[in-house]
C-alpha atoms as a PDB file:
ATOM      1  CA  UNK A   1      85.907  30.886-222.569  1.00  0.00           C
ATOM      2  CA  UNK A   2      84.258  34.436-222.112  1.00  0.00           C
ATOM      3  CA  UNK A   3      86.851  36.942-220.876  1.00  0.00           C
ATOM      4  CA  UNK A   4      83.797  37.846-218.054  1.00  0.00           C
ATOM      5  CA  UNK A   5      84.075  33.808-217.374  1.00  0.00           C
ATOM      6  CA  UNK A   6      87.331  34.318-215.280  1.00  0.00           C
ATOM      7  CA  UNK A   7      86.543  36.771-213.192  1.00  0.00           C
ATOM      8  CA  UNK A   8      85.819  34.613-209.996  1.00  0.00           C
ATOM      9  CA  UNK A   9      89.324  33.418-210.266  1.00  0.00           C
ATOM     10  CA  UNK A  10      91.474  36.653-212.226  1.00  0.00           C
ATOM     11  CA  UNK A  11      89.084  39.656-210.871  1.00  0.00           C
ATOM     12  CA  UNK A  12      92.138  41.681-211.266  1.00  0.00           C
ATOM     13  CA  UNK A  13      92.001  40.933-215.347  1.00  0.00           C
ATOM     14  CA  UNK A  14      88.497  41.688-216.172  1.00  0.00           C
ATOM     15  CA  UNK A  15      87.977  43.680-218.772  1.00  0.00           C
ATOM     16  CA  UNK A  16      84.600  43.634-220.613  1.00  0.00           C
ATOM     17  CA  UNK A  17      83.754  45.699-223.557  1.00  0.00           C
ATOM     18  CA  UNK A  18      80.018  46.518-224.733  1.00  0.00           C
ATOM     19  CA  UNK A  19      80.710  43.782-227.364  1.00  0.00           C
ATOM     20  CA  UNK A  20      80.786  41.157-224.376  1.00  0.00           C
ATOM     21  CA  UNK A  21      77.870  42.226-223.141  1.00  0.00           C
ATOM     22  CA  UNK A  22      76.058  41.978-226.214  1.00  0.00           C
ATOM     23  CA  UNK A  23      77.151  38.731-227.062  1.00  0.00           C
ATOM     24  CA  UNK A  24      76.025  37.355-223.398  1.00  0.00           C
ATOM     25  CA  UNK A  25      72.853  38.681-224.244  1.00  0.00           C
ATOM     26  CA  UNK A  26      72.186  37.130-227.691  1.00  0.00           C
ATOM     27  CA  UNK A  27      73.692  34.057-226.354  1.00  0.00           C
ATOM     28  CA  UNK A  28      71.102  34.033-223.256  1.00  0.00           C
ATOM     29  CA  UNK A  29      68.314  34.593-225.500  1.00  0.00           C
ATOM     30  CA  UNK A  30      69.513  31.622-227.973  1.00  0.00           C
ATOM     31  CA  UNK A  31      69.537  29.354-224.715  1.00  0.00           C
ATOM     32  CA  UNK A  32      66.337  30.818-223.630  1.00  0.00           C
ATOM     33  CA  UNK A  33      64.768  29.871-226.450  1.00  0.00           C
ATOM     34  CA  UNK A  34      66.191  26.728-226.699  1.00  0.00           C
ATOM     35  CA  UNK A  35      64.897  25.736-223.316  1.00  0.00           C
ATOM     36  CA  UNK A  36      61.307  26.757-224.529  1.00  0.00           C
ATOM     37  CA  UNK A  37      61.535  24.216-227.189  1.00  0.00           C
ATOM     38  CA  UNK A  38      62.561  21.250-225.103  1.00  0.00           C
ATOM     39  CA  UNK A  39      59.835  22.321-222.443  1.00  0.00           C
ATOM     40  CA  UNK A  40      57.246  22.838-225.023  1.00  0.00           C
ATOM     41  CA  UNK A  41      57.412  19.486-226.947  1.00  0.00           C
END
């Protein structure tokens, strides 16, 4: 699990770096686009 994942249960041990960010990001986009396809066809 994402370290940003646990926050609604640990918000005291939240600690994101810009890595996290960017990886929630790409990994938005892959689902995103994944989505599309199964819409699409």
């Amino acid at each position: 699990m994402a370290p940003y994942g646990i926050a609604v249960r640990y918000p005291n041990e939240l600690v994101l770096e810009e890595y996290h960010a960017e990886t929630a990001i790409r990994m938005a986009g892959e689902f995103v686009n994944w989505a599309k396809g199964i819409v699409e066809s």
